[in-house]
C-alpha atoms as a PDB file:
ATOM      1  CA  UNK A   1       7.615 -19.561  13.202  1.00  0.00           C
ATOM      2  CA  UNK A   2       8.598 -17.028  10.216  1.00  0.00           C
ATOM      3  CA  UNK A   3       5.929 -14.148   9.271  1.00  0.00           C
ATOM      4  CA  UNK A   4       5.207 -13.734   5.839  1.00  0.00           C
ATOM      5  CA  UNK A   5       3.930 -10.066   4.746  1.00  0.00           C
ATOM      6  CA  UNK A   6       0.564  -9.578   3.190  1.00  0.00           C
ATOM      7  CA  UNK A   7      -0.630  -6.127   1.880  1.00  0.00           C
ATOM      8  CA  UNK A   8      -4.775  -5.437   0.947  1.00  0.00           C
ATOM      9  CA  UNK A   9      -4.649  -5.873  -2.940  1.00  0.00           C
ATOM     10  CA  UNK A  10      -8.953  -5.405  -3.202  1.00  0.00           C
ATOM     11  CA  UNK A  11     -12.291  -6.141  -1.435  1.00  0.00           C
ATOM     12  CA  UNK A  12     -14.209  -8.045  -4.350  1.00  0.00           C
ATOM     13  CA  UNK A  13     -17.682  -9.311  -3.732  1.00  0.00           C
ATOM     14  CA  UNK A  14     -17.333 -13.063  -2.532  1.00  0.00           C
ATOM     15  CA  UNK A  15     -18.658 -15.796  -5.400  1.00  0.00           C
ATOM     16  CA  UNK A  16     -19.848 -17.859  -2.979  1.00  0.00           C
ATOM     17  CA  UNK A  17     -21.586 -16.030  -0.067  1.00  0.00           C
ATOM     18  CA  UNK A  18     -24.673 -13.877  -1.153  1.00  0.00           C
ATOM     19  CA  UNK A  19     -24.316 -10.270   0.846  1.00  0.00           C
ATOM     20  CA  UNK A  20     -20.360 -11.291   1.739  1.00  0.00           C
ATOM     21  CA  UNK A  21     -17.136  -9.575   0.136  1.00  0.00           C
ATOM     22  CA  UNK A  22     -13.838 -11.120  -0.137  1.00  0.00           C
ATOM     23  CA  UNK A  23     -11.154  -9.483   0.968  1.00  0.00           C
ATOM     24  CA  UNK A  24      -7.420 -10.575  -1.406  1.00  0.00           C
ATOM     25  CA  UNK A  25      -4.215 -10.038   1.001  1.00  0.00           C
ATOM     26  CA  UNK A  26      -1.176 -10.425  -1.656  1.00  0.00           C
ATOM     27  CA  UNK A  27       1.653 -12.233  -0.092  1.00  0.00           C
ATOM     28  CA  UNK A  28       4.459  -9.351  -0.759  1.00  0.00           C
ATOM     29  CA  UNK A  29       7.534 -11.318  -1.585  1.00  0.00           C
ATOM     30  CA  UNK A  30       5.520 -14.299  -3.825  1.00  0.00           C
ATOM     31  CA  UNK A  31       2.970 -14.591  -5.810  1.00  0.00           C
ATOM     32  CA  UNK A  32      -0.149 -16.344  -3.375  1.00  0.00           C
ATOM     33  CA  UNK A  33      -3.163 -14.340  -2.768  1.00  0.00           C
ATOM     34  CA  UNK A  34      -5.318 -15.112   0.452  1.00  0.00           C
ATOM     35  CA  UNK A  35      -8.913 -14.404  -0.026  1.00  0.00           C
ATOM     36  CA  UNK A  36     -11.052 -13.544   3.365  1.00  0.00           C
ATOM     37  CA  UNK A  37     -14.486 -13.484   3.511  1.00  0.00           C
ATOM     38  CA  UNK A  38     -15.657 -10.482   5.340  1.00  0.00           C
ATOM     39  CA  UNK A  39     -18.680  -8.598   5.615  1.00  0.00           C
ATOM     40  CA  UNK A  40     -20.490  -5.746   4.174  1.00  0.00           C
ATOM     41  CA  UNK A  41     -20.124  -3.042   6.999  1.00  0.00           C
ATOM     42  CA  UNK A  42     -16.060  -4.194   7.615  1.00  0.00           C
ATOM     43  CA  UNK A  43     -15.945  -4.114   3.364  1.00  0.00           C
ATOM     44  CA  UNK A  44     -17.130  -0.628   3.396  1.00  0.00           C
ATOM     45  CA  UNK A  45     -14.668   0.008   6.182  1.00  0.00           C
ATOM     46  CA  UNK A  46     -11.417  -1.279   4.423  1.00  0.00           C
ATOM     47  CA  UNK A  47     -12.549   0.272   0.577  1.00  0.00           C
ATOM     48  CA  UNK A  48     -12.861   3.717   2.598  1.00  0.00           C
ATOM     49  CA  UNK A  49      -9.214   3.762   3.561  1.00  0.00           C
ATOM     50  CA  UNK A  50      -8.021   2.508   0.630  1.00  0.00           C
ATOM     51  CA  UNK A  51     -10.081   4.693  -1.357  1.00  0.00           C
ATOM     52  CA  UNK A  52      -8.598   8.120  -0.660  1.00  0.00           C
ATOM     53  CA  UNK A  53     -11.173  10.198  -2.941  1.00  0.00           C
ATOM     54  CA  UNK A  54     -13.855   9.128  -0.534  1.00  0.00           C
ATOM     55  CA  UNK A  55     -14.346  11.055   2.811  1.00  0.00           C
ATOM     56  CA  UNK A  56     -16.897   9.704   4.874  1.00  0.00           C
ATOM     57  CA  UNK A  57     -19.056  12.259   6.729  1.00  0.00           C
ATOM     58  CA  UNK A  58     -18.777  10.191  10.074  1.00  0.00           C
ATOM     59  CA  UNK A  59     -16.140   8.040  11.388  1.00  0.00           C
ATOM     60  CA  UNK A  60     -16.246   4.368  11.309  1.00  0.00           C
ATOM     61  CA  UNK A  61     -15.745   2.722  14.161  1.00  0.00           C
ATOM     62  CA  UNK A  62     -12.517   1.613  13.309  1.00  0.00           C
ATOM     63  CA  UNK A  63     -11.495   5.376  12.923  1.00  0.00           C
ATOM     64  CA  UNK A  64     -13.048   5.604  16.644  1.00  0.00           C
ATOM     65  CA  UNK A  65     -10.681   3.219  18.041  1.00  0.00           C
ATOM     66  CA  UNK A  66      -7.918   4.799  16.313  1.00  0.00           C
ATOM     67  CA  UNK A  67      -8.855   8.245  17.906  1.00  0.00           C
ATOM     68  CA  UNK A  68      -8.912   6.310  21.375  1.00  0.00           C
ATOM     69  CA  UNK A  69      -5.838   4.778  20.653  1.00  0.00           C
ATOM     70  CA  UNK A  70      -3.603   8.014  19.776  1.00  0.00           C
ATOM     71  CA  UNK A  71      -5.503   9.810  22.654  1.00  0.00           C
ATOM     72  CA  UNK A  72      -3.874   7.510  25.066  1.00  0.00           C
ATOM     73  CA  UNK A  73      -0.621   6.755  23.115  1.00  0.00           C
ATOM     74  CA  UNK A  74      -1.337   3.441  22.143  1.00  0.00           C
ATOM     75  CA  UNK A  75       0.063   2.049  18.889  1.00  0.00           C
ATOM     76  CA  UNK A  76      -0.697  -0.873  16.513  1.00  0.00           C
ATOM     77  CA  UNK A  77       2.420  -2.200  15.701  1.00  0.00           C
ATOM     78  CA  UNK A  78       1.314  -5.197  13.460  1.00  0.00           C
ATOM     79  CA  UNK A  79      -1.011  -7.481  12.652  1.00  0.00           C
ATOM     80  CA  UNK A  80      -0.517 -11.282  12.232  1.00  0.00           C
ATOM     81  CA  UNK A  81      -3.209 -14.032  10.882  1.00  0.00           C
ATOM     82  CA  UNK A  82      -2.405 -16.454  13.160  1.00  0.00           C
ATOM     83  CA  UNK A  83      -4.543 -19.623  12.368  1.00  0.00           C
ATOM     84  CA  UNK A  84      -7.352 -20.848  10.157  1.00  0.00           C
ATOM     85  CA  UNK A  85      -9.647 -22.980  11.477  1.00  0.00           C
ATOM     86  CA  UNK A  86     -12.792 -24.700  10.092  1.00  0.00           C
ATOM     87  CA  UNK A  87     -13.025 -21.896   7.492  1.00  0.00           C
ATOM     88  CA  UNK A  88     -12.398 -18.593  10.090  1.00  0.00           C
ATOM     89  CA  UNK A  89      -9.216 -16.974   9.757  1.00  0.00           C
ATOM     90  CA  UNK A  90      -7.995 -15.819  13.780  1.00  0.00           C
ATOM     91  CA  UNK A  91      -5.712 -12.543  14.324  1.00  0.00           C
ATOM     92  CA  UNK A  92      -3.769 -10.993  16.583  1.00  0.00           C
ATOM     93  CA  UNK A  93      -3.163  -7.095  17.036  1.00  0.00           C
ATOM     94  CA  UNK A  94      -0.043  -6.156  18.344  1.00  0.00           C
ATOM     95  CA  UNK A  95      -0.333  -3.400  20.346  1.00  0.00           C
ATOM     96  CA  UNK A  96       2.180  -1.188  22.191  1.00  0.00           C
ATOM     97  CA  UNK A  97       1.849   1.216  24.888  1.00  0.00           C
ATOM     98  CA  UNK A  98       5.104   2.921  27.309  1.00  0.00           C
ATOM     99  CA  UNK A  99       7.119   0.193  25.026  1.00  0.00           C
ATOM    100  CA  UNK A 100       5.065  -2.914  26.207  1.00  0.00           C
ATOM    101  CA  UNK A 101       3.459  -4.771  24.123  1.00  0.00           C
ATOM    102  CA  UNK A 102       0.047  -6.528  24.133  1.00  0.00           C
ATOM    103  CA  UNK A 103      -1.814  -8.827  21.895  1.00  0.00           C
ATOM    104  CA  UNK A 104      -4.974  -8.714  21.617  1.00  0.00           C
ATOM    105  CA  UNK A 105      -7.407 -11.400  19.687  1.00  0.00           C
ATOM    106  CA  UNK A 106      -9.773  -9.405  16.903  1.00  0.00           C
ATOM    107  CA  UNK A 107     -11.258 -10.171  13.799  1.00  0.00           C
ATOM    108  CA  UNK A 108      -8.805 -10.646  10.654  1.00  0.00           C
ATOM    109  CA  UNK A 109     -11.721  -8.027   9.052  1.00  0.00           C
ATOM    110  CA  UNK A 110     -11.397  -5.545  12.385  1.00  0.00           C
ATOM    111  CA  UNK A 111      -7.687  -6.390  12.558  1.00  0.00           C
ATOM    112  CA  UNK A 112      -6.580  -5.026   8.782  1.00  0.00           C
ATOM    113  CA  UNK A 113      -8.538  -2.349   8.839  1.00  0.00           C
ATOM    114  CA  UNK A 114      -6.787  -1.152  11.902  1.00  0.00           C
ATOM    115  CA  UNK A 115      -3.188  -2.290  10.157  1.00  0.00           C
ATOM    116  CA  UNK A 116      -4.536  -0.117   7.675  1.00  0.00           C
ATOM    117  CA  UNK A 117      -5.207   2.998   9.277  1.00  0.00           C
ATOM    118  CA  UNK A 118      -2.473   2.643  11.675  1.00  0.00           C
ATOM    119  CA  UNK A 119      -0.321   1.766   8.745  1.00  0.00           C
ATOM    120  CA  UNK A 120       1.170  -0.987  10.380  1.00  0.00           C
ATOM    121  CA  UNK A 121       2.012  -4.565   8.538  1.00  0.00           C
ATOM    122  CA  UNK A 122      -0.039  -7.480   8.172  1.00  0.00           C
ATOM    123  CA  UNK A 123       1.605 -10.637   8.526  1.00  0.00           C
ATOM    124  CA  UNK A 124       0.603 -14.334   8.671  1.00  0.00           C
ATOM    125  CA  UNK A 125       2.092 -18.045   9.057  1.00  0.00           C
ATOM    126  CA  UNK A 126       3.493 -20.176   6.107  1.00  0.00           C
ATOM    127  CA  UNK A 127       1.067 -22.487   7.485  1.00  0.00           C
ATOM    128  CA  UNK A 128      -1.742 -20.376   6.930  1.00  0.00           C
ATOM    129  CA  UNK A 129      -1.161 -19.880   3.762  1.00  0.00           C
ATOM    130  CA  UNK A 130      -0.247 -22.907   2.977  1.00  0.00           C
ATOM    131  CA  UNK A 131      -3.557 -24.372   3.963  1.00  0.00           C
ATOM    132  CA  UNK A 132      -5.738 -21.212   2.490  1.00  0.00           C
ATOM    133  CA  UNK A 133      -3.673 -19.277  -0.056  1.00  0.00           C
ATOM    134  CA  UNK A 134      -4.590 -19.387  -4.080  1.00  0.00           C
ATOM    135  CA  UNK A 135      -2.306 -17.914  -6.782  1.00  0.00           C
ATOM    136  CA  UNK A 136      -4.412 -16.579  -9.702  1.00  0.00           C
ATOM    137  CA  UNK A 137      -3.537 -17.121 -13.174  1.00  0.00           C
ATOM    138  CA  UNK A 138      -2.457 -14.168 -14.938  1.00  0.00           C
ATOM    139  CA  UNK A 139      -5.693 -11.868 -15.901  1.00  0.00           C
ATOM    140  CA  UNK A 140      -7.974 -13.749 -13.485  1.00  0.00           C
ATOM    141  CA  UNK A 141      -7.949 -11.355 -10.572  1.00  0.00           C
ATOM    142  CA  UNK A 142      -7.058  -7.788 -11.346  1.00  0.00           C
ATOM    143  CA  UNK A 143      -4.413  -6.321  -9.516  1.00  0.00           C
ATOM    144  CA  UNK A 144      -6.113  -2.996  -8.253  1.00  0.00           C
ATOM    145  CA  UNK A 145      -9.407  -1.862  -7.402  1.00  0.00           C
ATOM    146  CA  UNK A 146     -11.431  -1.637  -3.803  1.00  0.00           C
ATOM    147  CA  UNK A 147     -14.687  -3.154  -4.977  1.00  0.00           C
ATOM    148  CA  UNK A 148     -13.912  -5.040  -7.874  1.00  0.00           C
ATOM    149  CA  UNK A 149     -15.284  -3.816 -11.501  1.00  0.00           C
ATOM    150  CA  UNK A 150     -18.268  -5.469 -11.563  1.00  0.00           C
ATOM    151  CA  UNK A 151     -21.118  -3.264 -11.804  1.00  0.00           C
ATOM    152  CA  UNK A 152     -24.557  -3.533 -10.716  1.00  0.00           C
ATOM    153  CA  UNK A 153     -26.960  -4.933 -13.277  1.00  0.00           C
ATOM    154  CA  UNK A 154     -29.448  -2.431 -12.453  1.00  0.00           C
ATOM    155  CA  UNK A 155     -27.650   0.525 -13.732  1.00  0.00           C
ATOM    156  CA  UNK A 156     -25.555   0.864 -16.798  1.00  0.00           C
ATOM    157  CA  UNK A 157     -22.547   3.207 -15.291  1.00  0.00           C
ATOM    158  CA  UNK A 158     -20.913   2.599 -18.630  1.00  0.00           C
ATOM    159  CA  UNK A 159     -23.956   5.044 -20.099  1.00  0.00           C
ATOM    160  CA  UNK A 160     -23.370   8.195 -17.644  1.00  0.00           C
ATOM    161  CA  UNK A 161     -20.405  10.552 -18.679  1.00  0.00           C
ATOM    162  CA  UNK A 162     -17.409  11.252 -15.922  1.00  0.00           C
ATOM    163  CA  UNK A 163     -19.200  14.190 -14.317  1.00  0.00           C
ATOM    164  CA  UNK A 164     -22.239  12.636 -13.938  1.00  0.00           C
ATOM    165  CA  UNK A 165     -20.303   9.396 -12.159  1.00  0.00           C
ATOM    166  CA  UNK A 166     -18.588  12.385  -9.968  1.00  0.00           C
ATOM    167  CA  UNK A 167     -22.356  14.011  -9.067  1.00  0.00           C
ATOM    168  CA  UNK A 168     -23.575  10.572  -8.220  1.00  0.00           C
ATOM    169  CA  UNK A 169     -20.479   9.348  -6.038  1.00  0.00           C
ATOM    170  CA  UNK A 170     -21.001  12.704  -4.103  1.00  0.00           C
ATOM    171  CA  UNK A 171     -24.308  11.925  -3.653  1.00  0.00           C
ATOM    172  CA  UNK A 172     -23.458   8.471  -2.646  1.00  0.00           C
ATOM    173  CA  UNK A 173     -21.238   9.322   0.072  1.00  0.00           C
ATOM    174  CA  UNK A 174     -23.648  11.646   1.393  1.00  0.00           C
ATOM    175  CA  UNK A 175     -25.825   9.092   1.815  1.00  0.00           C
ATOM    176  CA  UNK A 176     -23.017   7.400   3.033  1.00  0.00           C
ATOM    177  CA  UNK A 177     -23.403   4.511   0.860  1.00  0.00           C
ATOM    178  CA  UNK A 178     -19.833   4.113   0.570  1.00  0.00           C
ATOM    179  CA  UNK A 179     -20.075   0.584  -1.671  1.00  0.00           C
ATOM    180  CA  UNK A 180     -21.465   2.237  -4.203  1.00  0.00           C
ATOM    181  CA  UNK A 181     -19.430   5.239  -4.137  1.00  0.00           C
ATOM    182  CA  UNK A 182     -16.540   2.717  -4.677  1.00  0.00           C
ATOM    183  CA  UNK A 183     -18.378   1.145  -7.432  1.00  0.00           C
ATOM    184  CA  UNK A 184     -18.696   4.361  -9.330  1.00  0.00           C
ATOM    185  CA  UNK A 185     -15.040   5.497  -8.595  1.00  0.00           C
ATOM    186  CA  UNK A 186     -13.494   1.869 -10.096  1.00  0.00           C
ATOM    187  CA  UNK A 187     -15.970   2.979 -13.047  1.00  0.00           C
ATOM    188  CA  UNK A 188     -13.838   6.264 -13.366  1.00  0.00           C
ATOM    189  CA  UNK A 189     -10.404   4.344 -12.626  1.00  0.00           C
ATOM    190  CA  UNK A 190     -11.317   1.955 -15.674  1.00  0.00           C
ATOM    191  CA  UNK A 191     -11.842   4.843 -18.199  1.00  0.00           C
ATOM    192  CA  UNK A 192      -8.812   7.103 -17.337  1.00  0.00           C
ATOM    193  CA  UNK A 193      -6.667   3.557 -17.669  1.00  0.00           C
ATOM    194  CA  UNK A 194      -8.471   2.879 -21.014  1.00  0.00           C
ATOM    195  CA  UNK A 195      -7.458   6.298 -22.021  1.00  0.00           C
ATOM    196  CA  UNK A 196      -3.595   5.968 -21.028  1.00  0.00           C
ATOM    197  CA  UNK A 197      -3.102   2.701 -23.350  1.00  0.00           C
END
């Protein structure tokens, strides 16, 4: 069966779970987007990495097992979305230690946020996205961002001036809120794009 390579485009908050996030993989030769719906602690997780102005204070446990892994020279060579079924996506982590290789079943959330901090691929069957992949129509889905741009309708972000959105996302990530440190940092993304048009 032929692999077809994704890449993390965003983690969005999922329209139709309450407390979920969706997670877009862009198919990197076409134009399909697969949307996974993952949860908030693996969200927070995946926005981290991508987000390299953010520094947690602790390690995830993702960033545990990758510790482990380089402590006993074990590598994550890619990761492949092997089947959908009844609405749950199932991967596979290949893994390689002393040149033999091991797959291992995980969570598509647990599984590309090790691809991610591993830098590995992420790969998945035509069938797969055959079955679950959407293609966007052109403004619909943004094509960067960790969390998404939508703000919370509790605060007005648009109101507080760049340094105060850089006190607050240091305070955020001290409280290790990272969602919302993402939040304000898309905020700050959004104005210094406005600026460059």
């Amino acid at each position: 069966m032929s692999l077809i390579q994704l890449r993390v485009n965003r983690i969005t908050y999922s329209q139709n779970q309450s407390g979920a996030y969706a997670m877009i993989l862009d198919e990197v030769d076409g134009n399909r987007k697969l949307p996974v719906v993952i949860g908030e602690f693996e969200a927070q997780s995946i926005a981290v990495n991508l987000d390299k102005d953010i520094k947690p204070q602790r390690p995830f446990t993702h960033d545990l097992f990758k510790n482990f892994a380089y402590r006993f020279d074990i590598a994550i060579k890619r990761v492949i979305i092997t089947k959908l079924v009844d609405g749950v996506f199932y991967s596979s982590l290949i893994c390689e230690r002393d040149k033999i290789e091991e797959i291992i079943d995980s969570r598509t959330s647990d599984a590309v946020s090790l691809a991610l901090r591993f830098k590995a691929p992420i790969y998945t069957h035509e069938s797969v996205l055959d079955k679950a992949g959407v293609v966007f129509e052109k403004g619909e889905l943004p094509a960067q961002g960790t969390l998404g741009d939508e703000l919370s309708d509790e605060i007005n972000y648009t109101d507080l001036s760049n340094q105060e959105l850089e006190n607050a996302i240091k305070k955020a990530v001290k409280k290790e809120d990272y969602e919302l440190a993402a939040r304000l940092r898309d905020e700050i993304s959004k104005r210094s794009n406005k600026t460059k048009e």
